[in-house]
Protein backbone atom coordinates (compact mmCIF):
# COMPACT_ATOMS: atom_id res chain seq x y z
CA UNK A 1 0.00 0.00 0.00
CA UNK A 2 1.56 3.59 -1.10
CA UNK A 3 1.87 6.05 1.44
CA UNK A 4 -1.07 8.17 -0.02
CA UNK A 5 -3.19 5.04 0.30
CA UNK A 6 -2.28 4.36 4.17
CA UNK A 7 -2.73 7.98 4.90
CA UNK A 8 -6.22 7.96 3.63
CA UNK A 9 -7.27 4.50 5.78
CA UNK A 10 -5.42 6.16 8.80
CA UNK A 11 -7.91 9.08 8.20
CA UNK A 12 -10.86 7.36 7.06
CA UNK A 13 -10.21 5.07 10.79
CA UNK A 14 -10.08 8.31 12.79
CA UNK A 15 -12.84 9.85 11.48
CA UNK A 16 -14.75 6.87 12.73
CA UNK A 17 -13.21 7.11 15.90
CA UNK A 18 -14.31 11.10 15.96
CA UNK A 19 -17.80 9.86 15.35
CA UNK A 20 -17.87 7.19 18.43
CA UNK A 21 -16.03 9.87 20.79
CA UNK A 22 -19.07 12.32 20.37
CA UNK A 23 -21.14 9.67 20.53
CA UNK A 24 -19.99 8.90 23.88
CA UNK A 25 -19.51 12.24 25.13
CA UNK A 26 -23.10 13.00 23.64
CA UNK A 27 -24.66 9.78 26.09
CA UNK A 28 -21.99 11.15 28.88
CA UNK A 29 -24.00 14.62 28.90
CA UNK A 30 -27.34 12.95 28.74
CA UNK A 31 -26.63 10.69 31.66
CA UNK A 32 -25.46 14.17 33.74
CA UNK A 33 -28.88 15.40 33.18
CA UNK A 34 -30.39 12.38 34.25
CA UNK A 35 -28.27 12.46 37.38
CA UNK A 36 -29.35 16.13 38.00
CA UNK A 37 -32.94 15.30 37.69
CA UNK A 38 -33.11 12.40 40.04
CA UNK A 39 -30.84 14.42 42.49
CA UNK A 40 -33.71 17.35 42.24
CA UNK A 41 -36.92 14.81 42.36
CA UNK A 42 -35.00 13.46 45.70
CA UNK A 43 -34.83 16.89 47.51
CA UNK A 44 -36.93 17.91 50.43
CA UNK A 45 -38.90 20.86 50.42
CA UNK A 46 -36.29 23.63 50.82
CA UNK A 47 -33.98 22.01 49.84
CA UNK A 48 -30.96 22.97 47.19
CA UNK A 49 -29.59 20.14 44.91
CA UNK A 50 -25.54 19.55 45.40
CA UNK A 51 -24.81 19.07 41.66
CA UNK A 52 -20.68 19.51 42.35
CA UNK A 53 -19.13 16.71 44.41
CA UNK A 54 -15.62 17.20 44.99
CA UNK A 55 -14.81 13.66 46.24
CA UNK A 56 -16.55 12.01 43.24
CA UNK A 57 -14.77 14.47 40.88
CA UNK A 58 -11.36 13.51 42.41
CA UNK A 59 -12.01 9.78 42.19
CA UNK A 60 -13.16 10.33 38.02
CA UNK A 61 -9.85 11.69 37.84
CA UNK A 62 -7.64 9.57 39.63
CA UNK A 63 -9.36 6.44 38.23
CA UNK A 64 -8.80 7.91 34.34
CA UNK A 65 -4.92 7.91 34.92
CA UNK A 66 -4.57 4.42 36.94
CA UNK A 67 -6.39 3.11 33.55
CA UNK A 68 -4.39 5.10 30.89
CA UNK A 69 -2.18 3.39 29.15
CA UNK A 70 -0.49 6.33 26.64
CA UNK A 71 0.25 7.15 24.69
CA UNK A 72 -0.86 10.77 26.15
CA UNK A 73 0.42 10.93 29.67
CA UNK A 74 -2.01 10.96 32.86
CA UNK A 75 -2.07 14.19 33.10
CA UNK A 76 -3.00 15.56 29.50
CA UNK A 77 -5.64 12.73 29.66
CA UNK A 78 -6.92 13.68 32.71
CA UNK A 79 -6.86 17.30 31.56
CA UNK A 80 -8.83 16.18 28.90
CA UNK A 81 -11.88 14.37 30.72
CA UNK A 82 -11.35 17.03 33.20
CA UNK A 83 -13.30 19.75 30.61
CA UNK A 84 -15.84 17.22 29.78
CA UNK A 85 -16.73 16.53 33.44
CA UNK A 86 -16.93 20.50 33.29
CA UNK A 87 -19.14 20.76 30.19
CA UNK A 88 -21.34 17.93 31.75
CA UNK A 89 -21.88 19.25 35.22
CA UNK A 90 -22.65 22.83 33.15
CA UNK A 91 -25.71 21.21 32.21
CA UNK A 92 -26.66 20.52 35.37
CA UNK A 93 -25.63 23.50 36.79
CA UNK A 94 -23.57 26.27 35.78
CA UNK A 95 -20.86 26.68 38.86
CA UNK A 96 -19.81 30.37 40.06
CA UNK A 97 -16.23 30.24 40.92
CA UNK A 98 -14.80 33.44 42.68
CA UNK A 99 -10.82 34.04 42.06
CA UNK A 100 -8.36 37.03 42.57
CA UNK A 101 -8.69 39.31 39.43
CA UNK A 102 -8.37 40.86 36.99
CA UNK A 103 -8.56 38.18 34.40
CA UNK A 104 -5.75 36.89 33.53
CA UNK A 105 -4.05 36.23 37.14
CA UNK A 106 -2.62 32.82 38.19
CA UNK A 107 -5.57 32.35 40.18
CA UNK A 108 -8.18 32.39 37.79
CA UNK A 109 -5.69 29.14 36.01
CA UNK A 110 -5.62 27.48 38.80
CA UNK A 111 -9.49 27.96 38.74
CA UNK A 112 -9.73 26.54 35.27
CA UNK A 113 -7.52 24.10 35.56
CA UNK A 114 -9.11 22.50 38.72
CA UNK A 115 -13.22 22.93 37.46
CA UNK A 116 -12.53 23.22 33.70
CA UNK A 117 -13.58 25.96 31.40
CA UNK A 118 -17.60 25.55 31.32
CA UNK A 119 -17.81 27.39 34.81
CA UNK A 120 -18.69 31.06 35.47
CA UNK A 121 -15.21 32.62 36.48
CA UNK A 122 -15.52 35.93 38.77
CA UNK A 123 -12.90 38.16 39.23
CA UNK A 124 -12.73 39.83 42.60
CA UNK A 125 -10.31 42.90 43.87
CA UNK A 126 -9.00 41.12 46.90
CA UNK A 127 -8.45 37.94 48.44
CA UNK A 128 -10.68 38.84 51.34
CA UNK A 129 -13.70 39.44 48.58
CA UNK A 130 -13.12 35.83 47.54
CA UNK A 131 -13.79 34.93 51.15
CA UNK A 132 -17.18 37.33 51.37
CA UNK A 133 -18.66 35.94 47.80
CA UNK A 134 -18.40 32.81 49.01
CA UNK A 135 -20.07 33.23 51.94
CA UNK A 136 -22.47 35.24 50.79
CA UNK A 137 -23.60 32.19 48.66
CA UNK A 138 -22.66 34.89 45.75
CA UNK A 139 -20.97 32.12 44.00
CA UNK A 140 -20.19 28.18 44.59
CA UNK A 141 -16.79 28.19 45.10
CA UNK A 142 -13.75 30.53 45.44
CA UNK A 143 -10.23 30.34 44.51
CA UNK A 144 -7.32 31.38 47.03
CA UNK A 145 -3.47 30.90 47.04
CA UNK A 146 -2.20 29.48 50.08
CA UNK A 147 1.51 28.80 49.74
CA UNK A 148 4.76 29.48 46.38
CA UNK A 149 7.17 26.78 46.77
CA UNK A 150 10.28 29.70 46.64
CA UNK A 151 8.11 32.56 48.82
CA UNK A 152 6.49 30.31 51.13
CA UNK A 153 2.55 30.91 52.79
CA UNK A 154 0.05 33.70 51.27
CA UNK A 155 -0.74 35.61 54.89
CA UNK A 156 -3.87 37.09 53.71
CA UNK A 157 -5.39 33.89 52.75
CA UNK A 158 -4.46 32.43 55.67
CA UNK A 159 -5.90 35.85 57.84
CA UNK A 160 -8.93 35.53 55.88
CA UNK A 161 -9.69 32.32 57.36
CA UNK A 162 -9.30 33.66 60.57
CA UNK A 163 -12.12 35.72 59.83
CA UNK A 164 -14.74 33.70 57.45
CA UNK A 165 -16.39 30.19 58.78
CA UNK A 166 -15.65 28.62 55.41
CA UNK A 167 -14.82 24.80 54.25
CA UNK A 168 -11.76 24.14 52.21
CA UNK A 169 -13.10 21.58 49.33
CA UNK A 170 -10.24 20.57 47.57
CA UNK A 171 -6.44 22.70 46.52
CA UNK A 172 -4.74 22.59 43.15
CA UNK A 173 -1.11 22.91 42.76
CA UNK A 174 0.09 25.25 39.27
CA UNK A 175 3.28 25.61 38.13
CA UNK A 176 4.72 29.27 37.73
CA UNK A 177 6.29 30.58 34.80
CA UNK A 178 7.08 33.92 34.58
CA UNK A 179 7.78 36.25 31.66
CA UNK A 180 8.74 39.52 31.20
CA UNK A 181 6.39 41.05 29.14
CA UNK A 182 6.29 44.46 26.94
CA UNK A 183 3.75 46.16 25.12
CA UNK A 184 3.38 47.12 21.18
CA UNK A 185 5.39 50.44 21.78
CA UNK A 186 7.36 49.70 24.45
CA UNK A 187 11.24 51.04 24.28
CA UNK A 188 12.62 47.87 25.04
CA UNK A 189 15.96 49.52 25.67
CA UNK A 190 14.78 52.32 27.70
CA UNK A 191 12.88 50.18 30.40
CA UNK A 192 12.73 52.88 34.13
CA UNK A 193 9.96 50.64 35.28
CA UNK A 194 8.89 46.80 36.45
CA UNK A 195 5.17 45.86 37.40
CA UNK A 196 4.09 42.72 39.24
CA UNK A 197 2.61 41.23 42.35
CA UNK A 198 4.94 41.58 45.28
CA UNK A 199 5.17 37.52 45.31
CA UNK A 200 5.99 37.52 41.50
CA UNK A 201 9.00 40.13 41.73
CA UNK A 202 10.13 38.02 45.39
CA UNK A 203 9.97 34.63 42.76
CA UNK A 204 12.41 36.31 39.98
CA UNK A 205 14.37 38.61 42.65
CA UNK A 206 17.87 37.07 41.30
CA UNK A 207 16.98 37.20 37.65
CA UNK A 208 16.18 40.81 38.00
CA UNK A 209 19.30 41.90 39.96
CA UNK A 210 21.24 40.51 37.13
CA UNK A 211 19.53 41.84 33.79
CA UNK A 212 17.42 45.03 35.47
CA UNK A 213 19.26 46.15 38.74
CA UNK A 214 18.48 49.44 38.17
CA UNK A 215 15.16 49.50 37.17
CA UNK A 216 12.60 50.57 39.65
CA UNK A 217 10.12 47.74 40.77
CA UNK A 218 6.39 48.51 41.52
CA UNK A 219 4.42 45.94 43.35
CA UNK A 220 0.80 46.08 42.30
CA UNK A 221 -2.57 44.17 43.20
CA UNK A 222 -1.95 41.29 40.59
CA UNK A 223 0.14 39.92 37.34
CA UNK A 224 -2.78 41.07 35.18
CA UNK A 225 -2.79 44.74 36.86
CA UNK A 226 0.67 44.85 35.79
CA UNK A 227 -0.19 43.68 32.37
CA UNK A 228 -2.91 46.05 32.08
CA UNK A 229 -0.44 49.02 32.87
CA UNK A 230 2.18 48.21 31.03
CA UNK A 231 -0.09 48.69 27.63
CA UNK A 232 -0.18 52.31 27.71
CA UNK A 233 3.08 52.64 29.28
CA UNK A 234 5.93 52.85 26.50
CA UNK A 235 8.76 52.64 29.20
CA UNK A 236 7.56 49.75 31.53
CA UNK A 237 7.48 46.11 31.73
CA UNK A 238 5.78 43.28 33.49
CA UNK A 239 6.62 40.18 35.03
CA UNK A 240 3.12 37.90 34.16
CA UNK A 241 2.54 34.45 33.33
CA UNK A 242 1.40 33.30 29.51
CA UNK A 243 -2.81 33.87 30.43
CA UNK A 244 -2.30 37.98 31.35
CA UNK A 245 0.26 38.01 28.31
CA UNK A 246 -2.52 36.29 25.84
CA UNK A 247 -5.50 38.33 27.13
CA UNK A 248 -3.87 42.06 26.68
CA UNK A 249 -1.65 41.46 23.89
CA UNK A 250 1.40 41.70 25.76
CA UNK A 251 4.86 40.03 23.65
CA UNK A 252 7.13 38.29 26.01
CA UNK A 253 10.92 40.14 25.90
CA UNK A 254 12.11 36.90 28.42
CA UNK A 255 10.80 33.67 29.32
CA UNK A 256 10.59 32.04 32.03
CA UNK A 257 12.37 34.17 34.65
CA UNK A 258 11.70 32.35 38.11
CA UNK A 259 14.61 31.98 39.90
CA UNK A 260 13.40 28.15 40.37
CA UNK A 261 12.92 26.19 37.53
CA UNK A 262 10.04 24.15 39.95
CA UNK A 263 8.53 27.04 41.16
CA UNK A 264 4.89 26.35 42.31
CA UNK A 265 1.77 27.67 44.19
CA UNK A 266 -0.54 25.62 46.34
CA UNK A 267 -4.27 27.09 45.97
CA UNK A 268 -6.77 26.58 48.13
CA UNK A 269 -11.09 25.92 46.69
CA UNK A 270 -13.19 27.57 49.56
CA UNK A 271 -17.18 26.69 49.83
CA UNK A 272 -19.97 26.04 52.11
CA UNK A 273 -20.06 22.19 51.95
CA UNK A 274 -18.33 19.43 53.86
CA UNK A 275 -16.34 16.69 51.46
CA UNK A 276 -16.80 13.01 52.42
CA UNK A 277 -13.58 10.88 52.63
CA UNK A 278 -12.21 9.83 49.49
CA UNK A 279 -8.88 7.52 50.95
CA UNK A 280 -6.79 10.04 49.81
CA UNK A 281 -7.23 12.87 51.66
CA UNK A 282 -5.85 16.11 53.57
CA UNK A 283 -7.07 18.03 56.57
CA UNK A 284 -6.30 21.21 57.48
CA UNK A 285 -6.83 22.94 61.30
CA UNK A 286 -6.43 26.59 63.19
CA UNK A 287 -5.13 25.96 66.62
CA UNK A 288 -4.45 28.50 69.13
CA UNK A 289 -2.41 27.10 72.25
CA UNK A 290 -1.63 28.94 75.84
CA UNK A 291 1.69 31.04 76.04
CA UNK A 292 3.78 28.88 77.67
CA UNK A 293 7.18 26.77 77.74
CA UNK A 294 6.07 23.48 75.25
CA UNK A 295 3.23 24.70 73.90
CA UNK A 296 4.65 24.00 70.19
CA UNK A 297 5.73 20.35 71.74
CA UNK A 298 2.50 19.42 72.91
CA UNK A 299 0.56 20.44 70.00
CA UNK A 300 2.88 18.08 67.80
CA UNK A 301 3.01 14.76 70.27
CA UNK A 302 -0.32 13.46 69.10
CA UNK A 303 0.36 13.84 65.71
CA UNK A 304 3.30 11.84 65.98
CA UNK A 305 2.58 9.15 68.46
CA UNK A 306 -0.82 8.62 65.71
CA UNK A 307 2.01 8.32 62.63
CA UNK A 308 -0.22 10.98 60.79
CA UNK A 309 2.40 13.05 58.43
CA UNK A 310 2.61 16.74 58.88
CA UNK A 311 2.65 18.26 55.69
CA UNK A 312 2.54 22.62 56.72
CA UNK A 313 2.35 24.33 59.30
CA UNK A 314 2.63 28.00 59.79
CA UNK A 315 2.54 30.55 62.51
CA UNK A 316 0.29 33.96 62.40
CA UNK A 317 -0.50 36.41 64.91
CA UNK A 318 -3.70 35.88 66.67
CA UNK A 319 -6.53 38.26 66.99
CA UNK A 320 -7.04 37.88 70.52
CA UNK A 321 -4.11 40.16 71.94
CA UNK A 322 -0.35 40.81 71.68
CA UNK A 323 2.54 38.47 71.30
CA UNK A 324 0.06 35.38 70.73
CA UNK A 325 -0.15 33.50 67.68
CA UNK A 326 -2.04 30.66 65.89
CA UNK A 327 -1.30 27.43 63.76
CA UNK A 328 -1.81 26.54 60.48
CA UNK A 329 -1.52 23.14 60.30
CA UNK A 330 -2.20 20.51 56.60
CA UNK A 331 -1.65 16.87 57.68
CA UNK A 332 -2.76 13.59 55.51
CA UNK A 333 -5.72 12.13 56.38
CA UNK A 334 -9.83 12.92 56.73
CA UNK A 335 -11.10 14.20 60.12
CA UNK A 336 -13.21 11.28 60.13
CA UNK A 337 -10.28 8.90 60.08
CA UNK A 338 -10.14 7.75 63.63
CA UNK A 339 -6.86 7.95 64.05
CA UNK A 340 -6.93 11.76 63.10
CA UNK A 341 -10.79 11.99 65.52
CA UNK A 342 -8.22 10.76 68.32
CA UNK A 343 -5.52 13.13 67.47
CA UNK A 344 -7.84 16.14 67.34
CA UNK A 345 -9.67 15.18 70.62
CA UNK A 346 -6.18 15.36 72.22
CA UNK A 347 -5.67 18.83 70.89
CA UNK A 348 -8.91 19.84 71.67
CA UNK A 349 -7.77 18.84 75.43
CA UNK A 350 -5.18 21.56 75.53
CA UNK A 351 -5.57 23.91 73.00
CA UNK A 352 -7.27 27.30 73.82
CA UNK A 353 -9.40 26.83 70.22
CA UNK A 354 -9.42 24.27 67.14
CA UNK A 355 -10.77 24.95 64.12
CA UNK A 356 -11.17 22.15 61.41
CA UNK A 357 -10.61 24.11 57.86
CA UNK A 358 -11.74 21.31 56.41
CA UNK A 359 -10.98 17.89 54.91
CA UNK A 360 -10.22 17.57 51.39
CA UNK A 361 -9.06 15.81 48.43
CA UNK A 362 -5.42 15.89 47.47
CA UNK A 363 -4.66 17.62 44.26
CA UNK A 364 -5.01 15.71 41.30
CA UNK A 365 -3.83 17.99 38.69
């Protein structure tokens, strides 16, 4: 058989396959609605349907890679079922996900990449109007960063939970790439000026002190701000990540300008409901101990004597007066495990307060 010939059956065979994948995805969809309408016959009086479950979503996911066998690796392919879970569940329900704006912000990525592109994305002016939306009942879900793997925890996510009763429902980790990006009539060689988020210029603090030590560096609310800016600026930059540099037209002058070639952030999703246990799980808690010698010590013994692996934990200042502080603790394991009940009863024994965050799903993507 010629190559012309082989090309054609090769094309004439994937066209076929074409047809059976939206034939699937077609009885996929129409299966969602059935789900949605016997979850709404079910409902008491009063009562809202739960369309989004976070633990089911997870195990989709996680089942989809243990049965992939390439040649597209488990994460494209779970990437891929990922938006048609998202176009599914749209039919169902629409889901309102609050991030930190403008568009274009590493936030509203990590928002897309964890519930898929079908979902209502809202950008909100601070971190703290994430936390209001959402308990407002404004929108599903929000969108938070917690912790960057080179500039360590996000303090005014973790202040915010200080001051909302929220649930965490799930995190998703993103990798951060950062380019320096100019505008249409930017004077590349006459740069005075460097936008970004004070986190962003921290992450690419050594690349700048070696190509742009003399440049002035203005920390603004986000990456997108920055990108925004620098389009009617003609002797700025900014340091923004490939979504802010797609959505206002922005070239990139440098790629990739982390100082660590890993460089990550941990986000948090923040709602209103409670996730069941899933096997593979984290839990995350607010404790405040007394001011005194071993405090730290005897807030960590139960954790270790129970074999349950610490994975963060952080120290901010409490609320509740001067020189005392609170911990941020993520651990493996669901609060209805009973070797984590037994650990948190024990806590609960000295601790001034514990607050359960909530228990959660580990990231999948």
């Amino acid at each position: 058989m010629s190559d012309v010939d082989q090309l054609k059956a090769l094309r004439v065979r994937i066209d076929s396959l074409d047809e059976k994948i939206l034939e699937l995805i077609s009885e996929r969809a129409r299966c969602a609605q059935d789900v949605a309408r016997v979850k709404t016959q079910a409902l008491k009086e009063g009562e809202k349907p739960v369309f989004y479950r976070p633990e089911r979503e997870a195990w989709v996911l996680k089942h989809i890679m243990e049965l992939n066998k390439g040649p597209l690796d488990n994460e494209e392919m779970a990437r891929l079922f990922r938006e048609i879970m998202s176009s599914c569940l749209a039919l169902e329900q629409p889901l309102k996900i609050a991030y930190l704006g403008p568009e274009g912000t590493f936030s509203q990525a990590a928002a897309l990449k964890h519930f898929g592109h079908a979902v209502v994305s809202q950008p909100m002016a601070a971190i703290d109007e994430v936390f209001r939306e959402v308990a407002a009942g404004a929108v599903n879900f929000g969108v938070v960063p917690v912790e960057n793997s080179t500039e360590g925890a996000i303090n005014h996510t973790l202040d915010s939970f200080l001051e909302h009763d929220l649930v965490i429902c799930g995190e998703v980790e993103l990798r951060i790439h950062h380019h320096l990006l100019v505008g249409d009539t930017t004077k590349t060689d006459k740069i005075t000026r460097i936008y970004s988020h004070a986190q962003s210029l921290a992450q690419c603090r050594k690349w700048l002190d070696a190509h742009y030590p003399n440049v002035e560096r203005v920390a603004v609310a986000s990456n997108a701000d920055a990108a925004k800016r620098v389009k009617s600026e003609w002797n700025s930059a900014a340091i923004a990540g490939d979504m802010a540099a797609e959505l206002y037209g922005l070239s990139k002058l440098q790629e990739k300008i982390e100082d660590r070639p890993d460089n990550s952030t941990r986000f948090l999703i923040i709602g209103n409901q409670e996730v069941p246990p899933t096997g593979d799980d984290k839990t995350s808690i607010i404790v405040s101990m007394s001011n005194k010698p071993g405090a730290l010590h005897e807030l960590l013994v139960p954790f270790h004597n129970n074999g349950i692996d610490l994975t963060r934990i952080e120290t901010r200042p409490s609320r509740s007066g001067k020189w005392t502080y609170v911990f941020f603790i993520d651990f493996v394991g669901h609060h209805r495990d009973p070797l984590i009940r037994d650990v948190l009863e024990k806590i609960g024994e000295e601790a001034v307060a514990l607050k359960v965050l909530g228990s959660y799903p580990k990231a999948v993507l």
